[in-house]
Protein backbone atom coordinates (compact mmCIF):
# COMPACT_ATOMS: atom_id res chain seq x y z
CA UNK A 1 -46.34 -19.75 4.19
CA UNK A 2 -50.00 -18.81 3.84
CA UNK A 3 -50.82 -15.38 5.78
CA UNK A 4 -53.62 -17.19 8.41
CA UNK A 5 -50.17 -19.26 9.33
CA UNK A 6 -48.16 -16.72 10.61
CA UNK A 7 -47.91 -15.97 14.28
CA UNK A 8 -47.47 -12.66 14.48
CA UNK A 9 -49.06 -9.64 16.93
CA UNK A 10 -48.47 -5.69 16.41
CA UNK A 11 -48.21 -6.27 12.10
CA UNK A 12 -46.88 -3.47 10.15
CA UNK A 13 -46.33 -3.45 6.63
CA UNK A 14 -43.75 -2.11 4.49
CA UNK A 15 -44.18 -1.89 0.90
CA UNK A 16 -41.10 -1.61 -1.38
CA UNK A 17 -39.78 -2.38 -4.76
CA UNK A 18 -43.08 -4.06 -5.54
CA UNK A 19 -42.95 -6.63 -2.83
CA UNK A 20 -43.85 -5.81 0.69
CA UNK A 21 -42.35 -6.65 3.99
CA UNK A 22 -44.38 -7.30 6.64
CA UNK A 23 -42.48 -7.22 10.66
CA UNK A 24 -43.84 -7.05 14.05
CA UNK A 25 -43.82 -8.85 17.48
CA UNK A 26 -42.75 -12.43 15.93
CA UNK A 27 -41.24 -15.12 18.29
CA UNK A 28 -39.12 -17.72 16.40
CA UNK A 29 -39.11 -20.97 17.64
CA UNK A 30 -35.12 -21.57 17.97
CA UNK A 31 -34.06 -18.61 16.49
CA UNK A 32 -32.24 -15.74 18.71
CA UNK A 33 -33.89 -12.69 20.30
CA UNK A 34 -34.24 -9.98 17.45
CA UNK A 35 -36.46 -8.43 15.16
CA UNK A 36 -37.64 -10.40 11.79
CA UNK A 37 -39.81 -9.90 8.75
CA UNK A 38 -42.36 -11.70 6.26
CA UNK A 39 -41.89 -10.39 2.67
CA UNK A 40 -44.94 -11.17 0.60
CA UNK A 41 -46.41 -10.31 -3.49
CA UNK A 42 -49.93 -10.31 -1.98
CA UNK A 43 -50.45 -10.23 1.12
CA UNK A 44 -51.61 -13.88 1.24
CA UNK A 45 -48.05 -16.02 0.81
CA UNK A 46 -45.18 -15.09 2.55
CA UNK A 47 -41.60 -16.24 2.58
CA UNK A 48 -39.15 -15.62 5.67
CA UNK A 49 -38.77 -15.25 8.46
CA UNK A 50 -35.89 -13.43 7.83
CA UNK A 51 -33.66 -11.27 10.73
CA UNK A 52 -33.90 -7.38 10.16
CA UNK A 53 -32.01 -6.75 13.86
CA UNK A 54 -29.77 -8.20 15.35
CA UNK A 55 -28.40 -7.09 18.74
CA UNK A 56 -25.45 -6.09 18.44
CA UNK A 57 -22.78 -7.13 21.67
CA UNK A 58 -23.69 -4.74 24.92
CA UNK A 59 -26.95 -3.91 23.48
CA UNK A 60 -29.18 -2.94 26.41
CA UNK A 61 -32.64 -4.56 24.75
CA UNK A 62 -32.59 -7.99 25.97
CA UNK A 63 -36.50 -8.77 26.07
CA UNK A 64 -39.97 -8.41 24.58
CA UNK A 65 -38.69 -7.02 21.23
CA UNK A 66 -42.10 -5.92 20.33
CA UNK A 67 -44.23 -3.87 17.57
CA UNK A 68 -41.46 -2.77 15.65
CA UNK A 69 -42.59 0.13 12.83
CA UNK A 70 -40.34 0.91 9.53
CA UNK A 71 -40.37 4.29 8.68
CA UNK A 72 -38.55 6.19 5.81
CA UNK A 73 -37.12 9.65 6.66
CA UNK A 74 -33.97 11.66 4.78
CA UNK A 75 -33.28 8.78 2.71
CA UNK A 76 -32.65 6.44 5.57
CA UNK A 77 -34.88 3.71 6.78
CA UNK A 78 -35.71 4.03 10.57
CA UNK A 79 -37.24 1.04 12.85
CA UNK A 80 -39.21 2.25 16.16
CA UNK A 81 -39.07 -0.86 18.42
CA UNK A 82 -40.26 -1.34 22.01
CA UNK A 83 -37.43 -3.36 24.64
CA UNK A 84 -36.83 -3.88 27.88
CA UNK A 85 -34.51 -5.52 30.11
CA UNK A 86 -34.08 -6.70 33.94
CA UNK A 87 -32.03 -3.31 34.90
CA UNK A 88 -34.20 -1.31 32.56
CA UNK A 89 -37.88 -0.61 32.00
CA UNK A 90 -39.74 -1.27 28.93
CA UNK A 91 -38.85 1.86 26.81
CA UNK A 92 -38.64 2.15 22.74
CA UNK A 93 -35.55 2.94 20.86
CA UNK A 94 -35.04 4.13 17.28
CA UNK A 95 -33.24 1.67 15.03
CA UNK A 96 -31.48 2.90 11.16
CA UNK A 97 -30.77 0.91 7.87
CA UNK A 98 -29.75 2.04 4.33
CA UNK A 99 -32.34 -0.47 3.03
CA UNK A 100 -35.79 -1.73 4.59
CA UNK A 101 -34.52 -4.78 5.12
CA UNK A 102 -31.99 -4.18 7.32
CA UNK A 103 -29.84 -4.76 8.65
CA UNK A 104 -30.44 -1.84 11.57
CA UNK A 105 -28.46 -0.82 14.28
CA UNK A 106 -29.39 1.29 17.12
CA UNK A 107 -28.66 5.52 16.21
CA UNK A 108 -28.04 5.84 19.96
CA UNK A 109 -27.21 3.92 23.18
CA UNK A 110 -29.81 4.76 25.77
CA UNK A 111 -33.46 4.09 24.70
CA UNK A 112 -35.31 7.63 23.65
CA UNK A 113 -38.77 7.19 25.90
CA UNK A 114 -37.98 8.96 29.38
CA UNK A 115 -36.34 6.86 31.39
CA UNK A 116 -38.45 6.93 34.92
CA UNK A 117 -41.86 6.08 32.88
CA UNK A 118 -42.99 2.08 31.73
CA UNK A 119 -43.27 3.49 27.98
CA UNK A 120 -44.04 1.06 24.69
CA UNK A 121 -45.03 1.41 20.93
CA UNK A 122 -43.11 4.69 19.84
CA UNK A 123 -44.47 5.86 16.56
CA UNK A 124 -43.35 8.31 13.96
CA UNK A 125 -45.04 11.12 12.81
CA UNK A 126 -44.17 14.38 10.98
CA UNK A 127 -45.56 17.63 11.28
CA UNK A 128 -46.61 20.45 8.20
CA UNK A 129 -43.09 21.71 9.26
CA UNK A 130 -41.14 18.81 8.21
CA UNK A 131 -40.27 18.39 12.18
CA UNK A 132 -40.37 14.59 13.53
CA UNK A 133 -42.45 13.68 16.30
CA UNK A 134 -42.25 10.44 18.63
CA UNK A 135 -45.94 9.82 19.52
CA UNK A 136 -45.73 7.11 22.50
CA UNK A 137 -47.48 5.20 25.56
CA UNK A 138 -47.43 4.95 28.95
CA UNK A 139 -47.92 1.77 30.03
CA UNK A 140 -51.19 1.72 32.56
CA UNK A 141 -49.09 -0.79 34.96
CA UNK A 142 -47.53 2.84 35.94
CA UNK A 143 -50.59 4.70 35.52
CA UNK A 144 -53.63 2.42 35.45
CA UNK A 145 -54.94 4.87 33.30
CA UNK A 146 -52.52 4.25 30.01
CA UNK A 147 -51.76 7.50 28.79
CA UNK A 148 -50.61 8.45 25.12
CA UNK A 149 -47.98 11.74 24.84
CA UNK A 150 -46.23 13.49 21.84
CA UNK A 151 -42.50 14.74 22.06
CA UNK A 152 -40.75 16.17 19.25
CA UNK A 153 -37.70 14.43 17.61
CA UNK A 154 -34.39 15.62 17.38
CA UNK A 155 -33.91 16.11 13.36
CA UNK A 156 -31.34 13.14 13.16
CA UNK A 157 -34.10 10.81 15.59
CA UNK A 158 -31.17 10.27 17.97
CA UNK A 159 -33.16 11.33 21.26
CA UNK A 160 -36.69 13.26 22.38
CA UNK A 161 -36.51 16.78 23.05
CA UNK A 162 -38.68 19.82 24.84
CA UNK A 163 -41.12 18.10 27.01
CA UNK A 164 -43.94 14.85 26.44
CA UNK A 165 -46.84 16.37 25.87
CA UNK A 166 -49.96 14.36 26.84
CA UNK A 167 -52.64 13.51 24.64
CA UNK A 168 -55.44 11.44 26.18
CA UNK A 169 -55.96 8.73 28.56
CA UNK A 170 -57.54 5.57 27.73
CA UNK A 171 -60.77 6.44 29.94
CA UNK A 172 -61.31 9.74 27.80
CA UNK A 173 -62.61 6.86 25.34
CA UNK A 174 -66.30 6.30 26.54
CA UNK A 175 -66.28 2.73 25.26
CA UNK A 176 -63.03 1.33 27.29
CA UNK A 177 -63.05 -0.99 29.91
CA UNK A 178 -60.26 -2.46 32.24
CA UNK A 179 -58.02 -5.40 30.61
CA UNK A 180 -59.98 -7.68 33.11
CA UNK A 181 -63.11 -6.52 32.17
CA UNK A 182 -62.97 -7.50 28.29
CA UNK A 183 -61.53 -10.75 29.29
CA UNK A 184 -57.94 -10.70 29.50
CA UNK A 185 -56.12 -10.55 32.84
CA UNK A 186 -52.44 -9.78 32.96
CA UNK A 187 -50.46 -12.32 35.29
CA UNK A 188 -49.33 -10.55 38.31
CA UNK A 189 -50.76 -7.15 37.85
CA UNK A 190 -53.71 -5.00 38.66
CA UNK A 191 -56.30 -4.71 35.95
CA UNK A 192 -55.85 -1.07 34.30
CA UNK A 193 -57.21 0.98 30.95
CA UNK A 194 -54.66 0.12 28.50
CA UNK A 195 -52.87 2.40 25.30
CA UNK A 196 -51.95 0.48 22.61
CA UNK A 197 -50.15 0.89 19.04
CA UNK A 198 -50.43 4.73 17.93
CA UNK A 199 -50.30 5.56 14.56
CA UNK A 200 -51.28 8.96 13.31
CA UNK A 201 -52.04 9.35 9.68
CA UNK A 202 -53.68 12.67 7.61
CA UNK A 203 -57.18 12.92 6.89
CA UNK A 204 -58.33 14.49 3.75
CA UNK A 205 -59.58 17.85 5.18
CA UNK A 206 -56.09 18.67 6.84
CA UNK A 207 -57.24 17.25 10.36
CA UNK A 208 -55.38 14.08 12.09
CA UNK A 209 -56.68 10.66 12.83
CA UNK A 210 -54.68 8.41 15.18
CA UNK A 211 -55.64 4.73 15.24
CA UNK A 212 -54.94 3.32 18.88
CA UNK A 213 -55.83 0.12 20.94
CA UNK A 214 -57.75 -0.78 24.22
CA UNK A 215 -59.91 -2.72 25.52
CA UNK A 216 -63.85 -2.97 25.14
CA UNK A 217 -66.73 -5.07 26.56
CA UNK A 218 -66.57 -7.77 23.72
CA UNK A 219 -62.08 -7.91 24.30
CA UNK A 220 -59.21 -6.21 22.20
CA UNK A 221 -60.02 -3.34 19.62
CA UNK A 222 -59.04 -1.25 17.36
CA UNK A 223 -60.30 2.41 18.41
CA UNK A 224 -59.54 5.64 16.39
CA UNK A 225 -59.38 9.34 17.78
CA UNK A 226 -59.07 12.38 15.68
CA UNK A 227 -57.14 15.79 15.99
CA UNK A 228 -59.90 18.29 14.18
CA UNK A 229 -57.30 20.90 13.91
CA UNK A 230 -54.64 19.18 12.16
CA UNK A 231 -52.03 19.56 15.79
CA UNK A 232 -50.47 16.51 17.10
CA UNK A 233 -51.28 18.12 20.40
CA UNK A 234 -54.99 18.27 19.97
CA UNK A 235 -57.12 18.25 21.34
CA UNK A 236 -57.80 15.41 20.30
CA UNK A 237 -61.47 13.51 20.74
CA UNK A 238 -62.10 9.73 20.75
CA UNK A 239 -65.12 7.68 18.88
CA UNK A 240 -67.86 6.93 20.36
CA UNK A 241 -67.17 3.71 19.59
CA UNK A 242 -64.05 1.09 18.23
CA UNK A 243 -63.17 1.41 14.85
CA UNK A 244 -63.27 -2.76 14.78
CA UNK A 245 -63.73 -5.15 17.51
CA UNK A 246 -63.34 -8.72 17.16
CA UNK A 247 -60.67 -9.26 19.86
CA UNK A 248 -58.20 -7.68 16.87
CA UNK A 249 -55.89 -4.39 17.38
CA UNK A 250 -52.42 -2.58 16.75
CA UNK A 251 -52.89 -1.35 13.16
CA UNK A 252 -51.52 0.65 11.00
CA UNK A 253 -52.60 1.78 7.64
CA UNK A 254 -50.90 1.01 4.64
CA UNK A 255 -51.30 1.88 0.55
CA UNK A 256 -51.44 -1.43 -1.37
CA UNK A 257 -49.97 -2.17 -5.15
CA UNK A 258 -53.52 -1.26 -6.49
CA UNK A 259 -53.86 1.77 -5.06
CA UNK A 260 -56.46 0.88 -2.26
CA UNK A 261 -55.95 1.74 1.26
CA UNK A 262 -55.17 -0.91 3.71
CA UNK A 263 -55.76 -1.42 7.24
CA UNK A 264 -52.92 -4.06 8.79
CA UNK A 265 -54.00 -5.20 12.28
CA UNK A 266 -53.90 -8.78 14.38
CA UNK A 267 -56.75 -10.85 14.95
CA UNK A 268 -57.12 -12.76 18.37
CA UNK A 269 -55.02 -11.18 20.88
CA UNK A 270 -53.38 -14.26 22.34
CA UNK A 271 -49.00 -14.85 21.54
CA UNK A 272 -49.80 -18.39 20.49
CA UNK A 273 -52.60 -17.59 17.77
CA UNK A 274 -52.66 -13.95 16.68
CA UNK A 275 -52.32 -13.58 12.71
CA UNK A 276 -52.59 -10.63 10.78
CA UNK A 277 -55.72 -9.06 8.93
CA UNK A 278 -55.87 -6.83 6.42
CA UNK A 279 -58.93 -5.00 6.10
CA UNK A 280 -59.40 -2.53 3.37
CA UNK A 281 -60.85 1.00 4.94
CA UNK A 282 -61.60 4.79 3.22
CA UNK A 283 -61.10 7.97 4.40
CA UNK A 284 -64.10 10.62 4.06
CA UNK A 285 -62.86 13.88 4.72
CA UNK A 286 -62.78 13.71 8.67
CA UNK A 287 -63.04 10.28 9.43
CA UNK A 288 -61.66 6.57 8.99
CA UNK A 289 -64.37 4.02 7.81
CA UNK A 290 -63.82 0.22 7.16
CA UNK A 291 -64.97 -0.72 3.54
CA UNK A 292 -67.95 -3.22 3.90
CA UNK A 293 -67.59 -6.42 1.62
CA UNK A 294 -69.03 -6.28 -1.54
């Protein structure tokens, strides 16, 4: 299966063993409710997909299943995915496997978000101290304003502790508009400023980037916002404008088999046609840049 064939929104990729393994918010015609993957040898052809989760009996997820991230910590391999179900709201949960293929099971029965918030797209990050942080949304249809916090990790990942700390709203970035504004209204809801997809990475002169997702004039983008001071808690200050537009959003960054750094991300925000992009980017040594084609 060619790469601009793959339905896929929220893309992350996982390389491994010289292959890589591409998962995210995929919806298989006919197949049950879990969590699959791609695995690819260059990020153009793709076999799969193939199951990574499966709910296990009792499991409290039953829908969405969305933007799940592989992460490896103390030898284990840990999947961050996003659920929800009619008796719960939306809420991420941390997932384990002994290989990055799965298959995971759930390292703890109640999601980890806090349970009286609308929360989505738990992230992984890990500060100079070797401490693990969950760095999280949200959701604006509690807030209007989507709102991005950090909470540290219990070492094992089993459940937050301490208190969320917040980060930013989506408004704090001067370029965002409402959901209805850049052209996508949400069935059945107000229009609000929406957080998307955090992932922090480490910029080359000890400070923090964190690539996030919104909404601009044009539709869906990819926006970045950087921590000077190298905290997770900031402060931390947005672009003055998205990192990417093109109706494309929910990356991640990624190293590929030559070396080059890659930024994963899906193009056309719509459930039926989204496919992912992989755009190669460089850092300079306080900000994120996408490489312009040669």
């Amino acid at each position: 299966m060619r790469r601009d064939e793959i339905v896929i929104r929220d893309p992350f990729v996982f390389p491994f063993d010289g292959k890589y393994l591409m998962t995210g918010t995929i919806h298989v015609a006919g197949g049950k409710p879990g969590i699959y993957g791609y695995f690819s040898e260059d990020l153009e052809n793709f076999t799969g997909p193939v199951l990574l989760f499966d709910p296990p009996e009792g499991f409290w997820g039953e829908l969405d299943f969305w933007a799940p991230e592989i992460h490896h910590y103390k030898g284990r391999y840990y999947m961050f995915v996003s659920f929800r179900s009619l008796y719960r709201r939306r809420a991420t949960q941390v997932l384990a496997a002994d290989n990055p293929a799965g298959p995971y099971l759930p390292i703890s029965s109640e999601p980890h978000t806090p349970k009286q918030w609308h929360c989505l797209d738990g992230s992984l990050f890990i500060d100079p101290d070797g401490m693990p942080w969950m760095v999280y949304v949200r959701e604006f249809v509690q807030m209007v304003d989507g709102e991005m916090y950090a909470q540290r990790l219990s070492e094992d990942l089993t459940c937050l502790e301490g208190e969320p700390v917040k980060l930013f709203c989506a408004t704090w970035a001067p370029w965002c508009v409402t959901n209805e504004e850049g052209g996508m209204p949400f069935e059945n809801q107000a229009g609000g400023y929406i957080t998307d997809g955090p992932f922090v990475f480490r910029l080359p002169d000890g400070g923090l980037g964190m690539l996030w997702s919104s909404f601009c004039k044009s539709g869906y983008c990819q926006a970045v916002c950087y921590s000077p001071g190298g905290s997770i808690t900031g402060p931390w200050k947005q672009a003055d404008e998205p990192l990417y537009e093109h109706d494309s959003g929910h990356g991640m960054l990624f190293t590929a088999k030559d070396g080059s750094l890659m930024l994963a991300l899906h193009d056309h925000n719509n459930s039926s046609s989204s496919h992912p992009v992989f755009l190669p980017v460089s850092m300079a040594s306080d900000r994120l840049m996408i490489k312009e084609k040669e």
